[in-house]
C-alpha atoms as a PDB file:
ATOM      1  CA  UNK A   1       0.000   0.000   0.000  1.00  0.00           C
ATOM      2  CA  UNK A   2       2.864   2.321   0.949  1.00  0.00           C
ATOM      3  CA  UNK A   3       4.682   1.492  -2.107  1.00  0.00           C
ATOM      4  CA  UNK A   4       1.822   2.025  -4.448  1.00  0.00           C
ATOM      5  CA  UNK A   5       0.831   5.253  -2.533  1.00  0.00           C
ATOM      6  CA  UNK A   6       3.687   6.480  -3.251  1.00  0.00           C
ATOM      7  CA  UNK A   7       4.113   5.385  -6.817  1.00  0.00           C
ATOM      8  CA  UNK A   8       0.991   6.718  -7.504  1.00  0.00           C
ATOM      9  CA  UNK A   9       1.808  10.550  -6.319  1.00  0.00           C
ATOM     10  CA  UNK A  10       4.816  10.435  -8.166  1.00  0.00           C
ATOM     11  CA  UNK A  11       3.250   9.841 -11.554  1.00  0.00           C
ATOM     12  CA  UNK A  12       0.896  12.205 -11.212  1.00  0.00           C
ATOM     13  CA  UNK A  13       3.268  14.918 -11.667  1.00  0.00           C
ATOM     14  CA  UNK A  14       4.332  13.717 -15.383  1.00  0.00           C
ATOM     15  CA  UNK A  15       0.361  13.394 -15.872  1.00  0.00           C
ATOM     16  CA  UNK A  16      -0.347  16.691 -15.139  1.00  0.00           C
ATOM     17  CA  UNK A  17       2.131  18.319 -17.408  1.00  0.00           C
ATOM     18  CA  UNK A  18       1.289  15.760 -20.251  1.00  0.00           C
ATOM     19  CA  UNK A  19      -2.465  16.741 -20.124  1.00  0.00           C
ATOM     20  CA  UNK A  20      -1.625  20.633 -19.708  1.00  0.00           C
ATOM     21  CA  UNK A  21       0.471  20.365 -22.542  1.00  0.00           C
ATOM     22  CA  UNK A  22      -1.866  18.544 -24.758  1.00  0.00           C
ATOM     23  CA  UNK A  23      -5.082  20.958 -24.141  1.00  0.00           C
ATOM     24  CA  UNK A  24      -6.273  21.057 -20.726  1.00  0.00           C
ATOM     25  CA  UNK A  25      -5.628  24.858 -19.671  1.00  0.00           C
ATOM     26  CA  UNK A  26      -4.235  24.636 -16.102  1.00  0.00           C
ATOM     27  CA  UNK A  27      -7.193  26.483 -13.882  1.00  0.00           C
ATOM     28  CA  UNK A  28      -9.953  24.208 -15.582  1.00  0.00           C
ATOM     29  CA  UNK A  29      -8.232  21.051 -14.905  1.00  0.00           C
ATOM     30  CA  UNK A  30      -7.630  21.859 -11.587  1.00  0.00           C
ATOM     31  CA  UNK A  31     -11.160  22.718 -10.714  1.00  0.00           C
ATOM     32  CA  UNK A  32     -12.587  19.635 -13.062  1.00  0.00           C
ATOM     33  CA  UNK A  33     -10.382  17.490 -11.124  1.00  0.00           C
ATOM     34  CA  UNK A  34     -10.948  18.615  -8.031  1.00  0.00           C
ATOM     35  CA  UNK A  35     -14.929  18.661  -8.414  1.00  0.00           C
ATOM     36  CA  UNK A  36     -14.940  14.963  -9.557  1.00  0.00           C
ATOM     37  CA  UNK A  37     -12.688  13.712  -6.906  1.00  0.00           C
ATOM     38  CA  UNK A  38     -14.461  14.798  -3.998  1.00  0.00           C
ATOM     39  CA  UNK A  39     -17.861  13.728  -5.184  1.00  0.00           C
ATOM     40  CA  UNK A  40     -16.059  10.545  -4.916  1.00  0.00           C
ATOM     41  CA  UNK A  41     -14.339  11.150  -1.797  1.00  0.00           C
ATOM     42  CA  UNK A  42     -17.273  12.571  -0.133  1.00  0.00           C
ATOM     43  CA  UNK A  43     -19.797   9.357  -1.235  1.00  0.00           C
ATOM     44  CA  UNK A  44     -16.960   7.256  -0.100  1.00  0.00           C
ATOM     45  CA  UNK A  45     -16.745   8.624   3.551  1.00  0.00           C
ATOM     46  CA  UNK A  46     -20.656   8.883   4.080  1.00  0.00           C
ATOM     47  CA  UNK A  47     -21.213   5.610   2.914  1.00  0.00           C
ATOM     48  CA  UNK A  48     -18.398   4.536   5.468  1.00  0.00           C
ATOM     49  CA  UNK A  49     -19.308   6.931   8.180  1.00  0.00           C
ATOM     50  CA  UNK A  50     -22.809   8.356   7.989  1.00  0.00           C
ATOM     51  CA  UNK A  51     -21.769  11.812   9.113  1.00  0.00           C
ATOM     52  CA  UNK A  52     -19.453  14.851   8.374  1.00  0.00           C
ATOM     53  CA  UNK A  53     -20.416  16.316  11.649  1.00  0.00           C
ATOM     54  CA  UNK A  54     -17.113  18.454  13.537  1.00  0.00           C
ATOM     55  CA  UNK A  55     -17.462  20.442  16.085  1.00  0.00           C
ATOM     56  CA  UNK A  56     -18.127  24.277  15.475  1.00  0.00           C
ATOM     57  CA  UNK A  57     -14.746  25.311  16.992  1.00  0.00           C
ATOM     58  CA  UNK A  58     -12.882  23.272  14.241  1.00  0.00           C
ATOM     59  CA  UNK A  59     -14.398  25.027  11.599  1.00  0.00           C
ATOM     60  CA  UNK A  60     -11.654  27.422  11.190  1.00  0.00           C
ATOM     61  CA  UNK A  61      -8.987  24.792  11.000  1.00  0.00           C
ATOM     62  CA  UNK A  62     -11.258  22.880   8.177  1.00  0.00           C
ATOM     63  CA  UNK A  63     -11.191  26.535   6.178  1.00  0.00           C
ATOM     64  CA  UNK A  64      -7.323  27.038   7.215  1.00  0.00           C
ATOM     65  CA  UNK A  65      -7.147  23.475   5.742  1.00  0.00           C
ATOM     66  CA  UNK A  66      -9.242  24.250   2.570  1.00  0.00           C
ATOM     67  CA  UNK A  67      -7.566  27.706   1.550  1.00  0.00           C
ATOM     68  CA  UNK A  68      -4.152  26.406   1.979  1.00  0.00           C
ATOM     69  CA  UNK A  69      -5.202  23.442  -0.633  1.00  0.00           C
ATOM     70  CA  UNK A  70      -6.772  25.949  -2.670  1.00  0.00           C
ATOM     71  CA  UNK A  71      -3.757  27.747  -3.034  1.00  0.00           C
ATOM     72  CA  UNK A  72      -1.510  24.633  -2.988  1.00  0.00           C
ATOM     73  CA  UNK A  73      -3.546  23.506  -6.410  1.00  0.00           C
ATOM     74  CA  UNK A  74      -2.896  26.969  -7.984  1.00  0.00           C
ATOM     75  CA  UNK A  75       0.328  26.867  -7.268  1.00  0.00           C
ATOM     76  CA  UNK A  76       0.710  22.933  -8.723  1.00  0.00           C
ATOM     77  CA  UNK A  77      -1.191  23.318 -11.769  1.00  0.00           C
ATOM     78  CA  UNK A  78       0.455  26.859 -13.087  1.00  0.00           C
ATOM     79  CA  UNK A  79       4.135  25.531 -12.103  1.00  0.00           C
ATOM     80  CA  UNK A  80       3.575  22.502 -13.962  1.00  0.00           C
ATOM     81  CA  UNK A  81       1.985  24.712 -17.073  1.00  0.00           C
ATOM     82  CA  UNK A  82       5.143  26.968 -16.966  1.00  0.00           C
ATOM     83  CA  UNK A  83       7.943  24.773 -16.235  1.00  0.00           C
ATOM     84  CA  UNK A  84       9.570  20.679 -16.125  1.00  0.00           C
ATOM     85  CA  UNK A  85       7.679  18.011 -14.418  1.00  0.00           C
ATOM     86  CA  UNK A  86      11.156  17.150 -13.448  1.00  0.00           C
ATOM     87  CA  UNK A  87      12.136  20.432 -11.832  1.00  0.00           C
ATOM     88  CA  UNK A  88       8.395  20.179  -9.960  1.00  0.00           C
ATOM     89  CA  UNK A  89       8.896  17.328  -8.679  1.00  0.00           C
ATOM     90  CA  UNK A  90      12.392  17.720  -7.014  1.00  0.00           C
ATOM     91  CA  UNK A  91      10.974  21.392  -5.459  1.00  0.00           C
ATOM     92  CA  UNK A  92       8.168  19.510  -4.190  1.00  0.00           C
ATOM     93  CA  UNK A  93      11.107  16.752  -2.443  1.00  0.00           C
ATOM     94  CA  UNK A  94      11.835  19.517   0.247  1.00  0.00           C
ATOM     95  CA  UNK A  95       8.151  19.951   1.216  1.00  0.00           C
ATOM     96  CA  UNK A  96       8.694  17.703   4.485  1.00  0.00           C
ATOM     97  CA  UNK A  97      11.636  19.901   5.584  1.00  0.00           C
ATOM     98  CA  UNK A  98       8.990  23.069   5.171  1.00  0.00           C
ATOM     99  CA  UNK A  99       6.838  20.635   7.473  1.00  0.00           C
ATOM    100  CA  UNK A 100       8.859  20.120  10.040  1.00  0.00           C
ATOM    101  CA  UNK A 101       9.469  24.427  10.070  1.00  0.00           C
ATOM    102  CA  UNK A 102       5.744  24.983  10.075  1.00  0.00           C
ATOM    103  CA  UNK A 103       5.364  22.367  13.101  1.00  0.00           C
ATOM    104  CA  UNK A 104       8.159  23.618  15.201  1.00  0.00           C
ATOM    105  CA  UNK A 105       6.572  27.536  14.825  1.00  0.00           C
ATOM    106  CA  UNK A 106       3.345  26.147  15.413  1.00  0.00           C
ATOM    107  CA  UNK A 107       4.298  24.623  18.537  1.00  0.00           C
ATOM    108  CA  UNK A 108       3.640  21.086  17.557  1.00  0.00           C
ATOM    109  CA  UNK A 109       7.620  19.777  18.423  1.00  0.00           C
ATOM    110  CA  UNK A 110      10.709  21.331  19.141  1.00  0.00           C
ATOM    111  CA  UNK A 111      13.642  21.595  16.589  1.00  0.00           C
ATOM    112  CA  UNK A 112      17.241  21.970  17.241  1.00  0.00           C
ATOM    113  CA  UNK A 113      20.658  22.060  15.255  1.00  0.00           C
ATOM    114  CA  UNK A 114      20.290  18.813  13.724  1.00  0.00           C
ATOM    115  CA  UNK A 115      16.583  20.165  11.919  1.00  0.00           C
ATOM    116  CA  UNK A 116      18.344  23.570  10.837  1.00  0.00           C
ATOM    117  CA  UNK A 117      21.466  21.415   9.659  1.00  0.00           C
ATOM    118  CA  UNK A 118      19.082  19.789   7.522  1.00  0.00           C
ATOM    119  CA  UNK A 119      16.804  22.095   6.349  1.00  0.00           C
ATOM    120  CA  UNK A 120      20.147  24.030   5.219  1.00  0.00           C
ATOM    121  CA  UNK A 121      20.917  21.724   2.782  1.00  0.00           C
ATOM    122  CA  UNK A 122      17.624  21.256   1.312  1.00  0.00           C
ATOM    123  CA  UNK A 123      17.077  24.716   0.891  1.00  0.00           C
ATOM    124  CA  UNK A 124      21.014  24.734  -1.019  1.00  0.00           C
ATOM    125  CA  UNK A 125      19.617  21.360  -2.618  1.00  0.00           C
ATOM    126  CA  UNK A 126      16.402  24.186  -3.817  1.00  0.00           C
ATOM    127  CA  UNK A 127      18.447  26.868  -4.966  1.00  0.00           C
ATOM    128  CA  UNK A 128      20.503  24.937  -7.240  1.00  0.00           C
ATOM    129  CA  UNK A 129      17.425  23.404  -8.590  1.00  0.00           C
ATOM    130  CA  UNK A 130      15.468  26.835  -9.699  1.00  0.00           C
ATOM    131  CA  UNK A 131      18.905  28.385 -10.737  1.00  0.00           C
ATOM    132  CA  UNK A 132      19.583  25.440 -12.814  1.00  0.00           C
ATOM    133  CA  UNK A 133      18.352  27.590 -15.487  1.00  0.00           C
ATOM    134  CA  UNK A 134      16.839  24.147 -17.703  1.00  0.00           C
ATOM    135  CA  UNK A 135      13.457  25.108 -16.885  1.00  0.00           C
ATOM    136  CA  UNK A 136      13.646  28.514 -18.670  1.00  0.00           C
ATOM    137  CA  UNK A 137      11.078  29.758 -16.462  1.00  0.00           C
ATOM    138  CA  UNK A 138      11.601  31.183 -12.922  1.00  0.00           C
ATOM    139  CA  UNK A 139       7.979  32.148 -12.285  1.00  0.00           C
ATOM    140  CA  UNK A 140       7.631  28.625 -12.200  1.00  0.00           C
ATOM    141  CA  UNK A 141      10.331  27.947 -10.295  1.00  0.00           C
ATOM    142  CA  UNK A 142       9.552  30.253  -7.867  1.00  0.00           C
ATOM    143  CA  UNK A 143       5.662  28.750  -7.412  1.00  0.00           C
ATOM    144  CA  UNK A 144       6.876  24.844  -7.764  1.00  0.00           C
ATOM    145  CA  UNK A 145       8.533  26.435  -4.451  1.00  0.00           C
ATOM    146  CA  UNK A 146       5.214  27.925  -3.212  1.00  0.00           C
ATOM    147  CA  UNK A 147       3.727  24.587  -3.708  1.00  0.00           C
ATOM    148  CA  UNK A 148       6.004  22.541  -1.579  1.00  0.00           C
ATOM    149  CA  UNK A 149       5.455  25.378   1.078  1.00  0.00           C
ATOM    150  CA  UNK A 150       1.710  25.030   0.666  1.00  0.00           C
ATOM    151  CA  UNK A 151       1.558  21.562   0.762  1.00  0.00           C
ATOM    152  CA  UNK A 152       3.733  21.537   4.104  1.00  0.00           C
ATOM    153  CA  UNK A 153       1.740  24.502   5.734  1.00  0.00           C
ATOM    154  CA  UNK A 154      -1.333  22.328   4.850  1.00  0.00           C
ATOM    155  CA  UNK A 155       0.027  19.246   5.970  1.00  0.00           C
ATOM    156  CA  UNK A 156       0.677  20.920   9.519  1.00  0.00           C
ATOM    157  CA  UNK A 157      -3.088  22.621   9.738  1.00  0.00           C
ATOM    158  CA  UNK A 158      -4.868  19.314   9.608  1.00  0.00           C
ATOM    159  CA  UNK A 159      -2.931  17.663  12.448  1.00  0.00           C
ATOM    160  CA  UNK A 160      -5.618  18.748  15.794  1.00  0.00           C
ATOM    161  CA  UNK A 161      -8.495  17.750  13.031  1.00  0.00           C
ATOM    162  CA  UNK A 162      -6.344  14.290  12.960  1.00  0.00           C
ATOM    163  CA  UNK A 163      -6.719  13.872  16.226  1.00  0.00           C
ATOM    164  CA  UNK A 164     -10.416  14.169  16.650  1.00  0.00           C
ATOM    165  CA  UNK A 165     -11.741  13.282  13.380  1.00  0.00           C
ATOM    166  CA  UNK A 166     -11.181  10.374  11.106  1.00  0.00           C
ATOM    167  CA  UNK A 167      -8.554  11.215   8.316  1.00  0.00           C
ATOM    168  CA  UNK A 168     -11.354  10.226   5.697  1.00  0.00           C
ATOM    169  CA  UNK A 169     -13.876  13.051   6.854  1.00  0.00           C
ATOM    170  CA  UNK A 170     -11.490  15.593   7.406  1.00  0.00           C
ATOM    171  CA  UNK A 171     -10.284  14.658   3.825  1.00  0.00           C
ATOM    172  CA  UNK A 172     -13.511  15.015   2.452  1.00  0.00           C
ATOM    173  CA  UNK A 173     -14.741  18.194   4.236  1.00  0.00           C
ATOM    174  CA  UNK A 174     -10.920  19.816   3.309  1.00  0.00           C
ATOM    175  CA  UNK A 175     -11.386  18.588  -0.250  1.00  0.00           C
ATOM    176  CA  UNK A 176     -14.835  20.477  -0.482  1.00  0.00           C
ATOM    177  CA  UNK A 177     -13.993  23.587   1.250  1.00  0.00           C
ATOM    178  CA  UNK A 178     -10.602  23.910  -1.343  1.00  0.00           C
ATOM    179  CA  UNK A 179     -12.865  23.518  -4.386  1.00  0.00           C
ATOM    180  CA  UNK A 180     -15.179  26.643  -3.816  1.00  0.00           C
ATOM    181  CA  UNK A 181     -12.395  29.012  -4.013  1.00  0.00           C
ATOM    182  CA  UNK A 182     -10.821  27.166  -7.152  1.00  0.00           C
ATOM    183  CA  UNK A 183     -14.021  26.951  -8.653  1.00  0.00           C
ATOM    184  CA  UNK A 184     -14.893  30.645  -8.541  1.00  0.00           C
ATOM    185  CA  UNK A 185     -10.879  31.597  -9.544  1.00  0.00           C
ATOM    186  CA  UNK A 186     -11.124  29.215 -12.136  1.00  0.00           C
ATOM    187  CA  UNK A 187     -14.638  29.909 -14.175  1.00  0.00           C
ATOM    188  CA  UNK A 188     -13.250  32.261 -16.753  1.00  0.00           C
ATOM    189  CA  UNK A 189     -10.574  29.758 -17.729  1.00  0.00           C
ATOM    190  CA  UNK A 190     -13.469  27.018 -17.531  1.00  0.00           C
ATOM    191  CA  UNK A 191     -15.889  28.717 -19.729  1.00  0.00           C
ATOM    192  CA  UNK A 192     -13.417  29.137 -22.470  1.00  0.00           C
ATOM    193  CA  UNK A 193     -12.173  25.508 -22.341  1.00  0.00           C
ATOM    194  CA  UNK A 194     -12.891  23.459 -24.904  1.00  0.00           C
ATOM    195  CA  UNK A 195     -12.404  19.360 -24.986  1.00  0.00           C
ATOM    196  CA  UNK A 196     -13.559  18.619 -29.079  1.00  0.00           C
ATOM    197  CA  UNK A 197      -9.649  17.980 -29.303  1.00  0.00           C
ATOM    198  CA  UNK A 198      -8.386  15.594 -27.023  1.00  0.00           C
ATOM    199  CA  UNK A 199      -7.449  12.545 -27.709  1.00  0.00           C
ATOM    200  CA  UNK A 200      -8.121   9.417 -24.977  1.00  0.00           C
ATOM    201  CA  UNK A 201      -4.835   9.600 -23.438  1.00  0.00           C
ATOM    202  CA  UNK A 202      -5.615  13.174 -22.174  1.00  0.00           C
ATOM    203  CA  UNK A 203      -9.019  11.661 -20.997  1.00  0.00           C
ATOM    204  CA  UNK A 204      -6.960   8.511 -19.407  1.00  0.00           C
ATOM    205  CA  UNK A 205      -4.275  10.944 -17.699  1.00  0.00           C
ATOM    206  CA  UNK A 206      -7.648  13.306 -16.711  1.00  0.00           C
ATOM    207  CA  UNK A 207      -9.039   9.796 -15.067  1.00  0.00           C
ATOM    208  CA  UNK A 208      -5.669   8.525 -13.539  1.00  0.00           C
ATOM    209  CA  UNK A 209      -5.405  12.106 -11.842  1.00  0.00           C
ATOM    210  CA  UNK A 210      -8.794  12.040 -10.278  1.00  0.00           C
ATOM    211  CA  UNK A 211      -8.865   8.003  -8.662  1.00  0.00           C
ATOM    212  CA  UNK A 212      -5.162   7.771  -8.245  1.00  0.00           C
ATOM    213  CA  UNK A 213      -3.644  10.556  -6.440  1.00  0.00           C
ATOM    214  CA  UNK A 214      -6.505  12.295  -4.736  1.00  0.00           C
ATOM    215  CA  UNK A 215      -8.914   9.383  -4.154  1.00  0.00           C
ATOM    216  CA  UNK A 216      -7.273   6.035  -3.945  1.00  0.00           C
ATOM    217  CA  UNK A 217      -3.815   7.521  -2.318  1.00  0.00           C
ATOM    218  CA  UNK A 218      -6.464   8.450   0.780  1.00  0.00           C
ATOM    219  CA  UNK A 219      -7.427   5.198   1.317  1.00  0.00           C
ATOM    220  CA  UNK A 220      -4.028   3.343   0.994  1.00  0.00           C
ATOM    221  CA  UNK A 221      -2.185   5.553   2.992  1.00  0.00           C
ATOM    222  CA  UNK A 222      -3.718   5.711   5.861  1.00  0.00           C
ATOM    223  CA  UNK A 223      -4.829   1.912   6.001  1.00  0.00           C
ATOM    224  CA  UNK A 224      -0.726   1.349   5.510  1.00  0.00           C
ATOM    225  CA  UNK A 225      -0.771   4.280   8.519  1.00  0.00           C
ATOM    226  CA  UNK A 226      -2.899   2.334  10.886  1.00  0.00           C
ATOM    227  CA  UNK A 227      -1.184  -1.248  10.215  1.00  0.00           C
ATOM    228  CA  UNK A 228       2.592  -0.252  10.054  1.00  0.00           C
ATOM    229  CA  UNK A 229       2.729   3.313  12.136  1.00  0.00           C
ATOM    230  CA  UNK A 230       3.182   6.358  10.464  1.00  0.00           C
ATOM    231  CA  UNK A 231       7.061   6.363  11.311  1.00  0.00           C
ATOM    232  CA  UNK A 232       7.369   3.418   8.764  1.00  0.00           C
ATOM    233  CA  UNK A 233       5.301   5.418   6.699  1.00  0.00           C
ATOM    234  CA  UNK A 234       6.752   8.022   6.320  1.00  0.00           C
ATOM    235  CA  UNK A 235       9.780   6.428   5.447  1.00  0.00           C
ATOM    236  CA  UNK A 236       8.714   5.692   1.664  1.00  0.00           C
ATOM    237  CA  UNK A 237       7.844   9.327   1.300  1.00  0.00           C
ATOM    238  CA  UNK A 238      10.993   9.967   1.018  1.00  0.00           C
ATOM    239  CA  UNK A 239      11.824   7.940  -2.654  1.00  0.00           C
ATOM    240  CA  UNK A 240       8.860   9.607  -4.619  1.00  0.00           C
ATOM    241  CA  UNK A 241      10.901  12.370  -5.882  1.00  0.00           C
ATOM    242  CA  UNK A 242      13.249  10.060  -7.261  1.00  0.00           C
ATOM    243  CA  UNK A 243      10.339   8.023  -8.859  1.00  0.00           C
ATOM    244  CA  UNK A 244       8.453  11.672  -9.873  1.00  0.00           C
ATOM    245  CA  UNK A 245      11.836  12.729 -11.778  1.00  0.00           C
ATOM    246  CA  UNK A 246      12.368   9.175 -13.309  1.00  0.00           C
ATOM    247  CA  UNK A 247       8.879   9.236 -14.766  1.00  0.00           C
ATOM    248  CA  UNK A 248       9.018  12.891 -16.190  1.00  0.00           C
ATOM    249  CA  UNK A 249      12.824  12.084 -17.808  1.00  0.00           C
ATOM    250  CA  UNK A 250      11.503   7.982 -19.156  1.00  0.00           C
ATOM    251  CA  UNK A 251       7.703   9.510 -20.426  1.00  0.00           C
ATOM    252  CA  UNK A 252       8.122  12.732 -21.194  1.00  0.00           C
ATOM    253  CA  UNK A 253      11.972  13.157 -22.229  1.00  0.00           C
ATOM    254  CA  UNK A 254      13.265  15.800 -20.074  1.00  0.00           C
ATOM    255  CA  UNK A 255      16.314  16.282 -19.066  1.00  0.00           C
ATOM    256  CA  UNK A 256      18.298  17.108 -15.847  1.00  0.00           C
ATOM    257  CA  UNK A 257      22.252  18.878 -16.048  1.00  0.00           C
ATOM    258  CA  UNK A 258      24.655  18.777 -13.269  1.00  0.00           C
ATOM    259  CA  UNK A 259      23.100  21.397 -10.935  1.00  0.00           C
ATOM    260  CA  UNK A 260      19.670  20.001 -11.023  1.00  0.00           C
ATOM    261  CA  UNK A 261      21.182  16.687 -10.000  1.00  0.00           C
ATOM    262  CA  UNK A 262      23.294  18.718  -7.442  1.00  0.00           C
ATOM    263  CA  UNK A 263      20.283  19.778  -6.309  1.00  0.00           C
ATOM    264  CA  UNK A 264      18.485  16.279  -6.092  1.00  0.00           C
ATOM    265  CA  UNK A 265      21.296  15.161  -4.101  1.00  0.00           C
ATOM    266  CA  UNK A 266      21.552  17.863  -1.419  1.00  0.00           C
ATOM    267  CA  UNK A 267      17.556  18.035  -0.856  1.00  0.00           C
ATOM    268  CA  UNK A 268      17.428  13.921  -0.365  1.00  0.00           C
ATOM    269  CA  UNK A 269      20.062  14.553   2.254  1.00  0.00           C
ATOM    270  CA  UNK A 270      18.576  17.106   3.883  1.00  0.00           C
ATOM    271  CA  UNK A 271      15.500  15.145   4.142  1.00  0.00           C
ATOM    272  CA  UNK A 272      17.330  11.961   5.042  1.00  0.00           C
ATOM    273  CA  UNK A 273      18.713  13.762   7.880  1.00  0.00           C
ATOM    274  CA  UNK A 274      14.984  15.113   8.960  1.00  0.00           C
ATOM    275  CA  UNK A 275      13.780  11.754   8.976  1.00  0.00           C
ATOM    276  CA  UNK A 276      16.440  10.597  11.448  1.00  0.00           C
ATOM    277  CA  UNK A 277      15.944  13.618  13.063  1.00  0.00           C
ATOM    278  CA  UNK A 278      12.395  13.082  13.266  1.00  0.00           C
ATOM    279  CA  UNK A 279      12.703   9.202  14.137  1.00  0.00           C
ATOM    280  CA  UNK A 280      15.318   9.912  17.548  1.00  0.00           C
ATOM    281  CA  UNK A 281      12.471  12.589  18.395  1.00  0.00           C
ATOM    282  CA  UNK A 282       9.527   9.773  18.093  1.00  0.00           C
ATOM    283  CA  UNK A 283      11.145   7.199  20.282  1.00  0.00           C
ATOM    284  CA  UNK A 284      11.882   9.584  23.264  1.00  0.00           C
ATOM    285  CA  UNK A 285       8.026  11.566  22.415  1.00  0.00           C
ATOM    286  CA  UNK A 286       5.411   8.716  21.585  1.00  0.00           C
ATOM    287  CA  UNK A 287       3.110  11.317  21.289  1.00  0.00           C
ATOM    288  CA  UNK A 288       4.228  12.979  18.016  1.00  0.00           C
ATOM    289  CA  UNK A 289       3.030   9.925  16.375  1.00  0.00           C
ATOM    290  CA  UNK A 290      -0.210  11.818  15.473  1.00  0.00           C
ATOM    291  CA  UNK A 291       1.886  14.730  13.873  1.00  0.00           C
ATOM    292  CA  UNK A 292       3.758  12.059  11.889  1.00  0.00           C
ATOM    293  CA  UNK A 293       0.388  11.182  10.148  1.00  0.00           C
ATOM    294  CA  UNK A 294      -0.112  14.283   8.539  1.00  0.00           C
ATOM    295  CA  UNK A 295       3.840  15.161   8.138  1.00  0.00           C
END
C-alpha cells in the first residue's frame, strides 16, 4: 500500500504536465479534477461513516485546511503549465523539511541544530534546482517552491483535526472547502475551455489524476498508517521524488544537467537527515506519532 501510494503521487506529476500540454488549460483542470474527486471522496466517507459532523470550533482549521489546498492547487497546476515536471517534482522533495518548520513555529515539536542542519541543505539542494536555469522559467520555479510550502503549511493545519476526526472526513470536508475558491478563480478559464480535441490519453491521464492521487492515495495511505505506524510510513515518502523525476525524464523526455542533480542530491540529504531527526524525536516523544500522520 505504501509502495503504491507512493508510486501513484509520483506519476501524477508527469500526468499533469502531459495533459496541460496537450489541451487542458491549467485552472480548468484543476477545478474539473478537483470537483470529480471529492464527489467521490465525499460518497466514499458517508457511505463509510454516515456523518461529516465536527465540532463548530474546528471550523476554522477545516477553512485554514481548505484555503491552503486551494492555493496549494494553484500553485501545482500553473508551475507545472510553466515549467519541467522534473524540476516540480524535485521542489516539491523539500516539502517535508517546510513541514517540520511549520510544526516547530506552530508549537507542535521542538527543533534543534540537527533540523536547521538539515533544512540548510535542502534549501542549497532548492536553490541549485530553480537556478539550474533548464526550466527557462523562474515564475515557475519560484511557485513549484510555493507549492512545496503550501503543501507543508497544509500538511501541519490538519494535524488537531487528525486527532479528533477520522482522516477520511477531514479529507472530504478539506477537499470540499478547497474547491469553492478554485471553482470561482477558475470559471473564466473554464468557460473558455474546450475538450472537441483531445485525444483518450488526455481523458486517461484526466481519469488517472482524479482516482489515483486524490482518491485512492487516501485510502491506501492511511490503512498502511494504521497497520505499520506512520514512522514506517513516512519512510517511503521519502523515494517519490526520485520516482516523480524518473517518470518525467523515461515519459516525457526531459532532461536534468549537473546542478539540477546537485540539487536532487543535497535536498534527499537534507531530508534523510529530517527523517532521522524526526525518528530519535519519536522514540523519546510517543506522542508525536499523530503529527507524523499528517507530516
Amino acid at each position: 500500500m505504501l509502495a503504491g501510494t507512493v508510486l501513484l503521487w509520483a506519476l501524477n506529476v508527469t500526468v499533469t504536465r502531459y495533459v496541460l500540454v496537450h489541451g487542458f488549460r491549467p485552472l480548468a483542470y484543476a477545478t474539473t479534477r478537483y470537483f470529480a474527486a471529492t464527489a467521490l471522496f465525499v460518497g466514499f466517507t458517508w457511505r463509510r461513516e454516515r456523518t461529516f459532523r465536527i465540532r463548530l470550533a474546528d471550523g476554522k482549521l477545516v477553512a485554514l485546511a481548505g484555503l491552503l489546498l486551494f492555493a496549494n492547487q494553484i500553485c501545482f497546476v500553473t508551475s507545472i503549465h510553466l515549467t519541467n515536471a522534473s524540476t516540480v517534482a524535485l521542489m516539491l522533495g523539500a516539502a517535508p523539511v517546510f513541514a517540520a518548520l511549520f510544526a516547530g513555529a506552530a508549537g507542535l515539536e521542538r527543533v534543534g541544530a540537527s533540523f536547521w542542519a538539515a533544512a540548510a541543505i535542502a534549501f542549497a539542494g532548492v536553490g541549485l534546482v530553480a537556478g539550474s536555469g533548464v526550466s527557462g522559467d523562474v515564475g515557475g520555479d519560484l511557485l513549484a517552491i510555493a507549492t512545496a510550502v503550501t503543501w507543508a503549511g497544509y500538511s501541519v493545519s490538519i494535524v488537531p483535526l487528525m486527532r479528533r476526526y477520522s482522516p477520511f472526513r477531514v479529507s472530504a470536508l478539506v477537499l470540499a472547502v478547497g474547491w469553492v475558491p478554485l471553482a470561482l478563480v477558475s470559471a473564466p478559464e473554464l468557460a473558455a475551455q474546450g475538450y472537441g480535441g483531445f485525444g483518450w490519453t488526455v481523458w486517461l491521464g484526466f481519469g488517472y489524476a482524479v482516482v489515483g492521487p486524490l482518491f485512492l492515495t487516501n485510502i491506501l495511505w492511511f490503512t498502511a498508517i494504521a497497520r505499520v505506524g506512520p514512522s514506517r510510513a513516512t519512510l517511503f515518502t521519502t523515494i517519490q521524488p526520485f520516482f516523480a523525476v524518473l517518470f518525467a525524464v523515461v515519459l516525457l523526455s526531459e532532461a536534468l544537467d549537473r546542478f539540477e542533480l546537485a540539487g536532487a542530491a543535497a535536498i534527499a540529504a537534507g531530508i534523510a537527515l529530517e527523517r532521522l531527526r524526526w525518528g530519535r524525536r519519536r522514540r523519546t516523544s510517543p506522542e508525536l506519532a499523530e503529527t507524523d500522520v499528517a507530516l
